[in-house]
N, C-alpha and C. Protein backbone atom coordinates (compact mmCIF):
# COMPACT_ATOMS: atom_id res chain seq x y z
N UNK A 1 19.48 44.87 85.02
CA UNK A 1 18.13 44.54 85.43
C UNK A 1 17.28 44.27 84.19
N UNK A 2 16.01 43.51 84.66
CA UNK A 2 15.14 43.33 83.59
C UNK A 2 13.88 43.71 83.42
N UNK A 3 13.05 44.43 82.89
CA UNK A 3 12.40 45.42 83.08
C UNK A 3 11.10 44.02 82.91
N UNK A 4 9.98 44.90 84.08
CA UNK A 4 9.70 45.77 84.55
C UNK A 4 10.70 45.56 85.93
N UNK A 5 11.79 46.19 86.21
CA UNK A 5 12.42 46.18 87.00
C UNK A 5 12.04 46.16 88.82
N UNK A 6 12.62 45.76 89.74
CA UNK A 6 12.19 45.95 90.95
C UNK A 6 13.41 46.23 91.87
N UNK A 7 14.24 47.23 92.46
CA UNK A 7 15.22 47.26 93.03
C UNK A 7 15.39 47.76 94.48
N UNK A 8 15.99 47.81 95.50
CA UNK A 8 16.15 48.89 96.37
C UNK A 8 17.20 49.34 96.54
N UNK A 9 16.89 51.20 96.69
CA UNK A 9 17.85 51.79 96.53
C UNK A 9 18.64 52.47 97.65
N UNK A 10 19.89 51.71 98.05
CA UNK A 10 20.56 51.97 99.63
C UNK A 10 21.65 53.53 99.24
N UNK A 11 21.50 53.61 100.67
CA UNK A 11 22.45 55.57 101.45
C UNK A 11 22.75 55.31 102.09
N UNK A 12 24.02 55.65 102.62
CA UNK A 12 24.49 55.93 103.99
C UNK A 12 24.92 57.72 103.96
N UNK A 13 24.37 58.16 104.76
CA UNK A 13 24.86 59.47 105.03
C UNK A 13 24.91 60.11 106.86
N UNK A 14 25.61 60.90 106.63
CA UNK A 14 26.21 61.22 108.22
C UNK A 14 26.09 62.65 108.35
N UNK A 15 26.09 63.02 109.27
CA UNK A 15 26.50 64.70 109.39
C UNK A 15 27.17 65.45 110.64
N UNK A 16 28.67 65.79 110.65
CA UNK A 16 29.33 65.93 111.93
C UNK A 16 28.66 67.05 112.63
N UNK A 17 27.62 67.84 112.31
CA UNK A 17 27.43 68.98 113.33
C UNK A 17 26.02 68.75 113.54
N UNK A 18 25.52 68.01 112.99
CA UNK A 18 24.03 67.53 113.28
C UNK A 18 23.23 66.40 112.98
N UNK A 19 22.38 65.77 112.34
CA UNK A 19 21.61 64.91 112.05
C UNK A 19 21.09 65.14 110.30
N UNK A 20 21.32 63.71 110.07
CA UNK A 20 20.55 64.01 108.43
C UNK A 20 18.80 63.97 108.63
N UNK A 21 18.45 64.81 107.90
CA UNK A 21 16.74 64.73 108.50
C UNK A 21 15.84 63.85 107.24
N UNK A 22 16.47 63.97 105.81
CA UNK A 22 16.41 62.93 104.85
C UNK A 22 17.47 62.79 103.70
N UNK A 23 16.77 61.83 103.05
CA UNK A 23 17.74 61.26 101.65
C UNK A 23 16.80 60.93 100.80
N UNK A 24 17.02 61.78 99.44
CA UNK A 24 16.06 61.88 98.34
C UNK A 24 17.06 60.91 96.84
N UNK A 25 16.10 60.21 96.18
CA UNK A 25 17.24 59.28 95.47
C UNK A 25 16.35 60.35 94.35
N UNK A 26 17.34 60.23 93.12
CA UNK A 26 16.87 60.91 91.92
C UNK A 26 17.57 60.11 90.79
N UNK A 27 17.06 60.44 89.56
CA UNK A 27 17.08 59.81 88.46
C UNK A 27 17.32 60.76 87.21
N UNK A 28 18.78 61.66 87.56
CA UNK A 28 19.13 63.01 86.90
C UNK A 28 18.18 63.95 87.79
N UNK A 29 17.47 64.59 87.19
CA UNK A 29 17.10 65.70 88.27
C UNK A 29 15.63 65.71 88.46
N UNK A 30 15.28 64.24 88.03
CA UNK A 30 13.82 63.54 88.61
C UNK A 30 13.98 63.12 89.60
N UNK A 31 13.41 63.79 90.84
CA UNK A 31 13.22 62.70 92.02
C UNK A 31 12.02 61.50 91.86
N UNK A 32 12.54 60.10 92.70
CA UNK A 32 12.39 58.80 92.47
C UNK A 32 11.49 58.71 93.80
N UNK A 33 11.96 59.07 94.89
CA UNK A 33 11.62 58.70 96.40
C UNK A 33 12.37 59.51 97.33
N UNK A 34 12.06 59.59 98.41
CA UNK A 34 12.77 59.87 99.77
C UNK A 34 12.40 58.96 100.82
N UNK A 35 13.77 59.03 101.75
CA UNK A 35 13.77 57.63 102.64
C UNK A 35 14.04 58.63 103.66
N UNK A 36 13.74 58.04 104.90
CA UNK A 36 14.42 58.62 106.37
C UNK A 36 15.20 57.38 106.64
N UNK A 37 15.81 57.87 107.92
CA UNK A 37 16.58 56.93 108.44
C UNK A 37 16.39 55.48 109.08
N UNK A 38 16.53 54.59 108.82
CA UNK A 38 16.15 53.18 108.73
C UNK A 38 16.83 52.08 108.79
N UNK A 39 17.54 51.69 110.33
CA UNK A 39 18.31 50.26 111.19
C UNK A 39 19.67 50.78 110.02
N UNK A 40 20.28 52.29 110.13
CA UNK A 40 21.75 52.30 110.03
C UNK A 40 22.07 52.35 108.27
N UNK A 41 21.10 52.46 107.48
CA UNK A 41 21.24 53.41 106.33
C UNK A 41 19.65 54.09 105.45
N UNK A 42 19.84 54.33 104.68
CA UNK A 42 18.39 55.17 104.17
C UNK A 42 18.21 54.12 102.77
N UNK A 43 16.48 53.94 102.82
CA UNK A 43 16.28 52.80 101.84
C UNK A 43 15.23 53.53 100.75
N UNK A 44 15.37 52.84 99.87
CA UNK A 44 13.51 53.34 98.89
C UNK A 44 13.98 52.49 97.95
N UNK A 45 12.23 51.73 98.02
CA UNK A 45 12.41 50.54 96.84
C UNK A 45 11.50 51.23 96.07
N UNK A 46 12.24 50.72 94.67
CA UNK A 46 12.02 51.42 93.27
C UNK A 46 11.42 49.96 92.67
N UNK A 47 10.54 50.08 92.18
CA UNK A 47 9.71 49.43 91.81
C UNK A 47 8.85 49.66 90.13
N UNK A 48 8.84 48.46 89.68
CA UNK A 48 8.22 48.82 88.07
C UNK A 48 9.10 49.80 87.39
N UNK A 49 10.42 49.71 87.11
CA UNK A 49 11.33 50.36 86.70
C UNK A 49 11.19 50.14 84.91
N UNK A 50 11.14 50.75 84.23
CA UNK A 50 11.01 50.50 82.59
C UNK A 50 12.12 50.46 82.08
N UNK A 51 12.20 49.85 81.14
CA UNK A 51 13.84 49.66 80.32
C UNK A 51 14.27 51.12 79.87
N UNK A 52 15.68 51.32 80.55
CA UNK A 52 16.14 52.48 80.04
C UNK A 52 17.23 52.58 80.68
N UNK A 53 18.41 53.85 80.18
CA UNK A 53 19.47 53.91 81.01
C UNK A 53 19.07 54.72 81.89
N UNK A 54 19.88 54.72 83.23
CA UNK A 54 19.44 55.54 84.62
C UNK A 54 20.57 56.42 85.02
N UNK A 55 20.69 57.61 85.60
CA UNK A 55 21.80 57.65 86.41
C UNK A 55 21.09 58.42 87.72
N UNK A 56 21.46 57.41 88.77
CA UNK A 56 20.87 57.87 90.05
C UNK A 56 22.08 58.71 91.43
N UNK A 57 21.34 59.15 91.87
CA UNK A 57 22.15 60.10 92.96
C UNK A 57 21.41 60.39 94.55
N UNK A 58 22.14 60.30 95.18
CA UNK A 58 21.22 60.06 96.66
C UNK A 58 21.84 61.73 97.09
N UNK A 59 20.58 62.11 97.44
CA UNK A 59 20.56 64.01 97.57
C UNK A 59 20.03 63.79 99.57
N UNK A 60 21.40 64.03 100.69
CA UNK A 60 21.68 63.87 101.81
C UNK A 60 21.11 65.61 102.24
N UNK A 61 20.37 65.61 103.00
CA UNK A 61 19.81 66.77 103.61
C UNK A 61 20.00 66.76 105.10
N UNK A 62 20.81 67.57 105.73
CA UNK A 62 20.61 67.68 106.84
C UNK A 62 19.89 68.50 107.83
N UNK A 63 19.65 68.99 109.12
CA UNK A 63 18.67 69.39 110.02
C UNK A 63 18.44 70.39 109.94
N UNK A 64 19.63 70.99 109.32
CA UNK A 64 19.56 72.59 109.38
C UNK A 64 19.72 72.81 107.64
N UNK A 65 18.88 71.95 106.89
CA UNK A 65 18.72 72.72 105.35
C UNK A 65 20.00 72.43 104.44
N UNK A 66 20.76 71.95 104.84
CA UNK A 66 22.58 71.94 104.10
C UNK A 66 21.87 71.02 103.16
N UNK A 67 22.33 70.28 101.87
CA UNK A 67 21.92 69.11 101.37
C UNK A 67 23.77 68.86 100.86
N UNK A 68 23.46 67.54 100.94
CA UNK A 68 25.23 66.79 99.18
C UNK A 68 24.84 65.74 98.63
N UNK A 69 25.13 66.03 97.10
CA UNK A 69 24.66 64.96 96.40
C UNK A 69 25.40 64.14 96.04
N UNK A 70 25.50 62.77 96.07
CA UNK A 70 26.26 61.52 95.99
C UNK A 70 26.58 61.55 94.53
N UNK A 71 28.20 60.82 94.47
CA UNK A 71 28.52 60.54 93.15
C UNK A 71 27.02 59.60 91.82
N UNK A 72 26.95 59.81 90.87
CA UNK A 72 26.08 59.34 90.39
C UNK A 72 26.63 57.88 90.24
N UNK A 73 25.67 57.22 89.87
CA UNK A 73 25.38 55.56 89.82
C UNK A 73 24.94 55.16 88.63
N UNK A 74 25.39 54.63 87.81
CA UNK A 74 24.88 54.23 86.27
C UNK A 74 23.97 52.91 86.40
N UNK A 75 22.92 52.52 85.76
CA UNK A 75 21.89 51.74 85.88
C UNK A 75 21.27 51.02 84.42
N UNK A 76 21.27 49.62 84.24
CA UNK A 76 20.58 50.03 82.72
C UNK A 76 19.31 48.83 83.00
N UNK A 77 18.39 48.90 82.02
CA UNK A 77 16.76 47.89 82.24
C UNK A 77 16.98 47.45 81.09
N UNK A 78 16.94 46.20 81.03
CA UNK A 78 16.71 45.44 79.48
C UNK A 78 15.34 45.55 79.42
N UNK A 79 14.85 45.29 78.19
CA UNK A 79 13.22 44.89 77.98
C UNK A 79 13.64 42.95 78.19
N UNK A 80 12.31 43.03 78.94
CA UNK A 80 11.98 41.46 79.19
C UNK A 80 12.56 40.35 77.50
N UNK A 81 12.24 39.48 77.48
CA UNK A 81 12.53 38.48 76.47
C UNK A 81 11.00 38.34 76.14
N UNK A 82 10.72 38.57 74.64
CA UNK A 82 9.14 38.22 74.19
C UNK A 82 9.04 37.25 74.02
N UNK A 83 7.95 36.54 74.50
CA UNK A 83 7.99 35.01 74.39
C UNK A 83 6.25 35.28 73.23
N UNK A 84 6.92 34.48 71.88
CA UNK A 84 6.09 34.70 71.06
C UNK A 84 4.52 34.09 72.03
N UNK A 85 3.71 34.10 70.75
CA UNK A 85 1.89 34.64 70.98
C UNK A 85 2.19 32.58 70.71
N UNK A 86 0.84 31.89 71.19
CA UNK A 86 0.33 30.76 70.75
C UNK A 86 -0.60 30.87 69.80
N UNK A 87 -0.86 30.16 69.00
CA UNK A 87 -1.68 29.87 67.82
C UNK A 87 -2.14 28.41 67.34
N UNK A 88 -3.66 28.20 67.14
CA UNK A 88 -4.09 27.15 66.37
C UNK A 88 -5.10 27.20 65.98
N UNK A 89 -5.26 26.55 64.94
CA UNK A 89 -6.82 26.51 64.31
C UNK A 89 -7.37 25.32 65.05
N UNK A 90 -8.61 25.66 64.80
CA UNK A 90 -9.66 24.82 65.39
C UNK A 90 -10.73 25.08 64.99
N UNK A 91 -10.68 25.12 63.36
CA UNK A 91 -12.00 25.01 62.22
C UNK A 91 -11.42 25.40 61.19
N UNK A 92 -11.89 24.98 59.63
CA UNK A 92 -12.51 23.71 60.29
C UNK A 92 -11.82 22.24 60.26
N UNK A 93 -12.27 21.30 60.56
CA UNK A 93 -11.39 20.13 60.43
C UNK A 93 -10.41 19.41 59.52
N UNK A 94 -9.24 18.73 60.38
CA UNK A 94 -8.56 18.35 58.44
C UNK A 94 -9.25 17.36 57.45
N UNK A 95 -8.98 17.85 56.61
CA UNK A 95 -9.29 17.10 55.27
C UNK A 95 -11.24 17.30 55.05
N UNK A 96 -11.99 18.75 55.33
CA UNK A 96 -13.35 18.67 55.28
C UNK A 96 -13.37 18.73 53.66
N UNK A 97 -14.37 18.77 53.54
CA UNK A 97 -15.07 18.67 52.22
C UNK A 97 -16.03 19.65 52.28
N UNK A 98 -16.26 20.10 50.92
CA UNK A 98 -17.04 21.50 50.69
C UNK A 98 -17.75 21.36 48.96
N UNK A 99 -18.77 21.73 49.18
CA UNK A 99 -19.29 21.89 47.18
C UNK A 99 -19.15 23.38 46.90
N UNK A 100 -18.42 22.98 45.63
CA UNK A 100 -18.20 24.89 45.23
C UNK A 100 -19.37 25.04 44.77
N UNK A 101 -19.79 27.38 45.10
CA UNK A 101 -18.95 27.72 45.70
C UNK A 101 -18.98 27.63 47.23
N UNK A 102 -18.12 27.63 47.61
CA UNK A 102 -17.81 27.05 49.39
C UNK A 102 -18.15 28.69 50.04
N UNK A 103 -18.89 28.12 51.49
CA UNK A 103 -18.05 29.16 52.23
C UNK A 103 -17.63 28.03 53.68
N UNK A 104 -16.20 28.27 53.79
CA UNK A 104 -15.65 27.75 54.93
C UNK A 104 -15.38 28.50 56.06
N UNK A 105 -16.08 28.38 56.98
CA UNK A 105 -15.93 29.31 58.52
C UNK A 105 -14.51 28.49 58.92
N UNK A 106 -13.48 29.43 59.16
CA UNK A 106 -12.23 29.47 59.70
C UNK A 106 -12.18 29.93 61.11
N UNK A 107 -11.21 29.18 61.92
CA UNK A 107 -11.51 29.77 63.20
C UNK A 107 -9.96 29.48 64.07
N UNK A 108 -9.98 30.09 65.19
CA UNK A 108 -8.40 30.16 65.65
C UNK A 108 -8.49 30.25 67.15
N UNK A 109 -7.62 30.02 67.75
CA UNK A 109 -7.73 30.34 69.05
C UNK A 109 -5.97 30.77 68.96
N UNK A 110 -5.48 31.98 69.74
CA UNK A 110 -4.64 32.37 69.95
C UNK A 110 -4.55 33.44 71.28
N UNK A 111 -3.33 33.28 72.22
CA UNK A 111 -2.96 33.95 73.73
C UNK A 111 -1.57 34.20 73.43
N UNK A 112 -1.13 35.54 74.57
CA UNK A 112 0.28 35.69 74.88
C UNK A 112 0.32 35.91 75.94
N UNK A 113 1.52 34.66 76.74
CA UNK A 113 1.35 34.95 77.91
C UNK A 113 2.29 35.98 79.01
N UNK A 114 2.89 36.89 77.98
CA UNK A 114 3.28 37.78 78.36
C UNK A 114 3.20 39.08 77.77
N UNK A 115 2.14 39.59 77.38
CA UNK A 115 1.27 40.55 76.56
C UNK A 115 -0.27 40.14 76.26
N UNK A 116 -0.09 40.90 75.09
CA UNK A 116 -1.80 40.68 74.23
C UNK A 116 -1.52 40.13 72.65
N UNK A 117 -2.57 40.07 72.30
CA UNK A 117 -2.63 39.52 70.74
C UNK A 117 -3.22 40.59 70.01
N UNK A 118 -2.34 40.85 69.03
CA UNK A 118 -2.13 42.79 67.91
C UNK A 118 -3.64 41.65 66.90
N UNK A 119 -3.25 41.05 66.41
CA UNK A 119 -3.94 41.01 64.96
C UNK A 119 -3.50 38.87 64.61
N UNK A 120 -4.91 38.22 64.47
CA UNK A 120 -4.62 37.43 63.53
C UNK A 120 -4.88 37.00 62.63
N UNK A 121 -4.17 36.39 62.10
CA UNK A 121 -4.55 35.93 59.86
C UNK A 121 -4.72 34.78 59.52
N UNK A 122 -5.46 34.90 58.64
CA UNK A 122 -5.63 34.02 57.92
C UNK A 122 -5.50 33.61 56.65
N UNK A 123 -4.67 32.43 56.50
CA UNK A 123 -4.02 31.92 54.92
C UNK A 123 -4.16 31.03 54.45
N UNK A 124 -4.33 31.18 52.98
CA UNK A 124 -4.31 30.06 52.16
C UNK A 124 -2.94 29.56 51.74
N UNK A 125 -1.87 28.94 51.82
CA UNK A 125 -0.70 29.06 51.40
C UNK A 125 0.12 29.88 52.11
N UNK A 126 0.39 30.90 50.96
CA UNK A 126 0.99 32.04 51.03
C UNK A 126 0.12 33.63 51.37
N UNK A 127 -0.98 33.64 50.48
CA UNK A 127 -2.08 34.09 50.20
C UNK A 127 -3.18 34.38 51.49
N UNK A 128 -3.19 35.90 51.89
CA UNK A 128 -3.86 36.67 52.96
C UNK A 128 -5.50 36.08 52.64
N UNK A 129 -6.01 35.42 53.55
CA UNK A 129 -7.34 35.47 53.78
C UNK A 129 -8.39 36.69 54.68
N UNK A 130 -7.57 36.87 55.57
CA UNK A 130 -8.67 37.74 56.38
C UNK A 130 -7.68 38.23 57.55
N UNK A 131 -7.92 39.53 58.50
CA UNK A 131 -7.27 39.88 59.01
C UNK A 131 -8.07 40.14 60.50
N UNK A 132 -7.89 39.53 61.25
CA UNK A 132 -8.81 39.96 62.74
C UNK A 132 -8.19 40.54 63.84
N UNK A 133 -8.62 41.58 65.02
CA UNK A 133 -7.65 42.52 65.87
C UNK A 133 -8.44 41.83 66.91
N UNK A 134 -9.53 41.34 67.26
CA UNK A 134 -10.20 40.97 68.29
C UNK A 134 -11.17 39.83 68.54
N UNK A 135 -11.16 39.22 69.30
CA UNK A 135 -11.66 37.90 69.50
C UNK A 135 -12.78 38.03 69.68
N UNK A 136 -14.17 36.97 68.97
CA UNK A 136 -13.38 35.54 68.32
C UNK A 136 -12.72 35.39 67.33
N UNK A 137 -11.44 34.79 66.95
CA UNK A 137 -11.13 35.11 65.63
C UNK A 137 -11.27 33.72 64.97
N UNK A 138 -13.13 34.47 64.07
CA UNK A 138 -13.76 33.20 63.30
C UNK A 138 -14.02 34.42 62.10
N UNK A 139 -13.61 33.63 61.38
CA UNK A 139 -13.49 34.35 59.68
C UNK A 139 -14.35 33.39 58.85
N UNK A 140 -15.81 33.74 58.04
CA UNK A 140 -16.04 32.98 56.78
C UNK A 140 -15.53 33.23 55.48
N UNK A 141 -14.85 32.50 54.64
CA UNK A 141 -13.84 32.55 53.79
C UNK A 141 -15.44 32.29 52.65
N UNK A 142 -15.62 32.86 51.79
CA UNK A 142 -16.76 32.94 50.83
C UNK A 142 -16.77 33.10 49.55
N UNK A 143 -17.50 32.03 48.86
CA UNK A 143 -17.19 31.74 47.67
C UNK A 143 -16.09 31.25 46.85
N UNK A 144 -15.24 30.13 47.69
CA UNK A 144 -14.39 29.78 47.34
C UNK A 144 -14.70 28.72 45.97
N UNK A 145 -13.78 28.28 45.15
CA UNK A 145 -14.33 27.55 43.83
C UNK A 145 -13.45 26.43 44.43
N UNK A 146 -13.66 25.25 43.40
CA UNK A 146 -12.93 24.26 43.32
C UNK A 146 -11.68 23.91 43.75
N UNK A 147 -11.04 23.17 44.39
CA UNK A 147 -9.75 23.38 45.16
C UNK A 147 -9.28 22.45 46.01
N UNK A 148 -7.88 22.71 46.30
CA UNK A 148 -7.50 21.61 47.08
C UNK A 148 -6.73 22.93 48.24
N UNK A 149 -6.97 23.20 49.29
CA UNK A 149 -6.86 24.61 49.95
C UNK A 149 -6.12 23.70 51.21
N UNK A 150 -4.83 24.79 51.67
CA UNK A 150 -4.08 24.16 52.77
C UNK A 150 -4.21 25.75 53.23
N UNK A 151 -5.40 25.47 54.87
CA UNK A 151 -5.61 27.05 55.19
C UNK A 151 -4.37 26.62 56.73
N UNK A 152 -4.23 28.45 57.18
CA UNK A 152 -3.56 28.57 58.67
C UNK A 152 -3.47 29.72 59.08
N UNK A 153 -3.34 29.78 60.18
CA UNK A 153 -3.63 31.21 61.35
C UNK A 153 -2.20 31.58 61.44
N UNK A 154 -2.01 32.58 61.10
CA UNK A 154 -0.69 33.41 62.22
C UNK A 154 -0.90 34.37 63.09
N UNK A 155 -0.80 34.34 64.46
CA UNK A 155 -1.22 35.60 65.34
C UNK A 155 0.45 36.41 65.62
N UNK A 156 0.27 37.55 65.90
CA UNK A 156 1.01 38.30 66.02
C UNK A 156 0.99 39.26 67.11
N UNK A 157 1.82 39.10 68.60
CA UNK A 157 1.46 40.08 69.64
C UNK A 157 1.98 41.00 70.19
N UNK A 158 1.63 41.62 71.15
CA UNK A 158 1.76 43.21 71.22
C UNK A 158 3.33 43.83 71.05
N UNK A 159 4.12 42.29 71.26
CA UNK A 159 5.92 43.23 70.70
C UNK A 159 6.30 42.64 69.35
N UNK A 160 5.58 42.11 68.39
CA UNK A 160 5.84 42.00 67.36
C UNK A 160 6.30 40.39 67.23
N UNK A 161 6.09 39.90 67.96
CA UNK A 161 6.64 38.43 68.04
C UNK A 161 5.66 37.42 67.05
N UNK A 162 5.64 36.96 66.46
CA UNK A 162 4.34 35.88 65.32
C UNK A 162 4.69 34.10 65.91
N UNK A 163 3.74 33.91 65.47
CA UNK A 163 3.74 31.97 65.66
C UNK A 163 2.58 31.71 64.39
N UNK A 164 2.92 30.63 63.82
CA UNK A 164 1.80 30.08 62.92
C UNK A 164 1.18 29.38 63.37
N UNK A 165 0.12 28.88 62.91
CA UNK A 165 -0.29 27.66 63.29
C UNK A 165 -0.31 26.34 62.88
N UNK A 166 -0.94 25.40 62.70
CA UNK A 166 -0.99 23.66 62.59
C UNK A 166 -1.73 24.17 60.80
N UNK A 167 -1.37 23.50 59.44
CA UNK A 167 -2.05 23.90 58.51
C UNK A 167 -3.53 23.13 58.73
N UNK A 168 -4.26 23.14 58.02
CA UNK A 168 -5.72 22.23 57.69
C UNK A 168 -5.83 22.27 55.88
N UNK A 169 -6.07 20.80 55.81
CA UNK A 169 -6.36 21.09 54.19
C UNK A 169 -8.19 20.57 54.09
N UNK A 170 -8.13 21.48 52.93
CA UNK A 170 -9.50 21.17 53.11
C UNK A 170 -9.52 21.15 51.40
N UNK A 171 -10.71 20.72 51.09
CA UNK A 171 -10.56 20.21 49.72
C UNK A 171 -12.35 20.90 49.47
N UNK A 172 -12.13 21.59 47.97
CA UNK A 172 -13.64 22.20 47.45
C UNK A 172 -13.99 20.88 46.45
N UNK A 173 -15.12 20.51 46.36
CA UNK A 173 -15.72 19.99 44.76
C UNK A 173 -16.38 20.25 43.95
N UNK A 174 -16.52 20.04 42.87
CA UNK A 174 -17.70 20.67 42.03
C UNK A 174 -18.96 19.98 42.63
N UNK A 175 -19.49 20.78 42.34
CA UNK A 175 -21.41 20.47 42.77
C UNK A 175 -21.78 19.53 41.61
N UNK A 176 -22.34 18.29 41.90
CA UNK A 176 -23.01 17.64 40.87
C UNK A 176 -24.79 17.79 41.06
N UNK A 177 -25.71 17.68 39.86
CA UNK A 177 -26.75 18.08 39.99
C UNK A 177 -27.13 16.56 40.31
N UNK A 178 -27.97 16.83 41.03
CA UNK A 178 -28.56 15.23 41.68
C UNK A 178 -30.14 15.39 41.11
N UNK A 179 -31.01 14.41 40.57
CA UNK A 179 -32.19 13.93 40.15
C UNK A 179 -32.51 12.89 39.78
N UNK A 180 -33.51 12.74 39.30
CA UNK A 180 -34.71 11.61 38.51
C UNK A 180 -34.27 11.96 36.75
N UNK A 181 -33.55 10.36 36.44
CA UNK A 181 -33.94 11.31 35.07
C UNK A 181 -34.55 9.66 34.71
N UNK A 182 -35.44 10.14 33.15
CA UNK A 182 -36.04 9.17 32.75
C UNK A 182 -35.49 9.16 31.35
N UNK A 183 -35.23 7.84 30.76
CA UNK A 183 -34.87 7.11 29.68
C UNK A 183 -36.07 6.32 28.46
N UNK A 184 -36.21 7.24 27.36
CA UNK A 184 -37.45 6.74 26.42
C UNK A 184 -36.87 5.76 25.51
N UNK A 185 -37.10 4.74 25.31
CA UNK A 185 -37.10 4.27 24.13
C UNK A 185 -38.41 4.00 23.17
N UNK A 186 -38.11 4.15 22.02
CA UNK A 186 -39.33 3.69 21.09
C UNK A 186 -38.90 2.52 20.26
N UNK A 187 -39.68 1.12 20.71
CA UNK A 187 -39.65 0.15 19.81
C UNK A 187 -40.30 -0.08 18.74
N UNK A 188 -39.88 0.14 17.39
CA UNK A 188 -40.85 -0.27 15.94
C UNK A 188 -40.74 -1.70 15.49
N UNK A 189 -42.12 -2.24 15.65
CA UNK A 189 -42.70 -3.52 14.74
C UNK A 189 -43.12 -3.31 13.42
């Protein structure tokens, strides 16, 4: 099975001097459920079962208090298959332009659609920019200098699964001073 598991768990039990009055299923010496009698055997659906090994046993009670417990039944739950987290940036645009020093607001959108999202990052390269656990995950990257910067998101979710994202390059420049300037000459006669 594959967890979160969903199963039902069948009995047949009899009793030559009287009537079975129930049937208790157990999980070692956790009881799971009890079933009564139901169109010719005893049922209980087990439901949201978690990954693990099982060994189950159907505990037959009859009218007058007797009980017998069924050979055990071996059982195992895989954990589901993690289907990694999605990830992309969506700030800021490719190829923006910036005057150092920069600050560039970074931004991400990331889901898992079979969990949650732990934590996502942000990189320059190789190189940790910022680390976010909760949405929105918009990071201003500050005071960056001069540069030719290839940023990207990696999210990472709740079973450890990662996805990167799409890079963005973005490019810093130096600041040039912009004005009026004026030019003297002096002519001698």
């Amino acid at each position: 099975y594959t967890a979160p598991a969903n199963t039902t768990l069948v009995a047949s039990a009899a009793d030559s001097d009287g009537t079975i009055a129930s049937v208790a299923f157990h999980n070692g010496a956790t009881l799971i459920g009890t079933s009564t009698f139901s169109g010719g055997s005893y049922t209980f659906a087990w439901s949201n079962v978690a990954a693990g090994s099982y060994s189950l046993t159907a505990v037959a009670t009859d009218d007058q208090g007797a009980a017998t417990t069924s050979a055990p039944v071996s059982i195992t739950v895989t954990p589901a298959s993690n289907v990694a987290p999605t990830v992309s940036m969506t700030g800021p645009a490719e190829g923006s332009t910036y005057a150092a020093p920069a600050s560039v607001t970074l931004s991400a959108d990331a889901s898992d659609s079979d969990g949650s999202i732990a934590i996502v990052e942000f990189y320059n390269g190789a190189t940790l920019i910022a680390s976010l656990t909760t949405p929105p995950y918009t990071y201003t990257w500050s005071d960056v200098p001069v540069g030719n910067y290839s940023v990207r998101a990696r999210a990472v979710d709740d079973r450890g699964g990662e996805t990167y994202s799409n890079t963005i390059g973005v490019n810093v420049n130096a600041t040039v001073a912009t004005g009026v300037y004026y030019v003297y000459a002096d002519h001698l006669n």
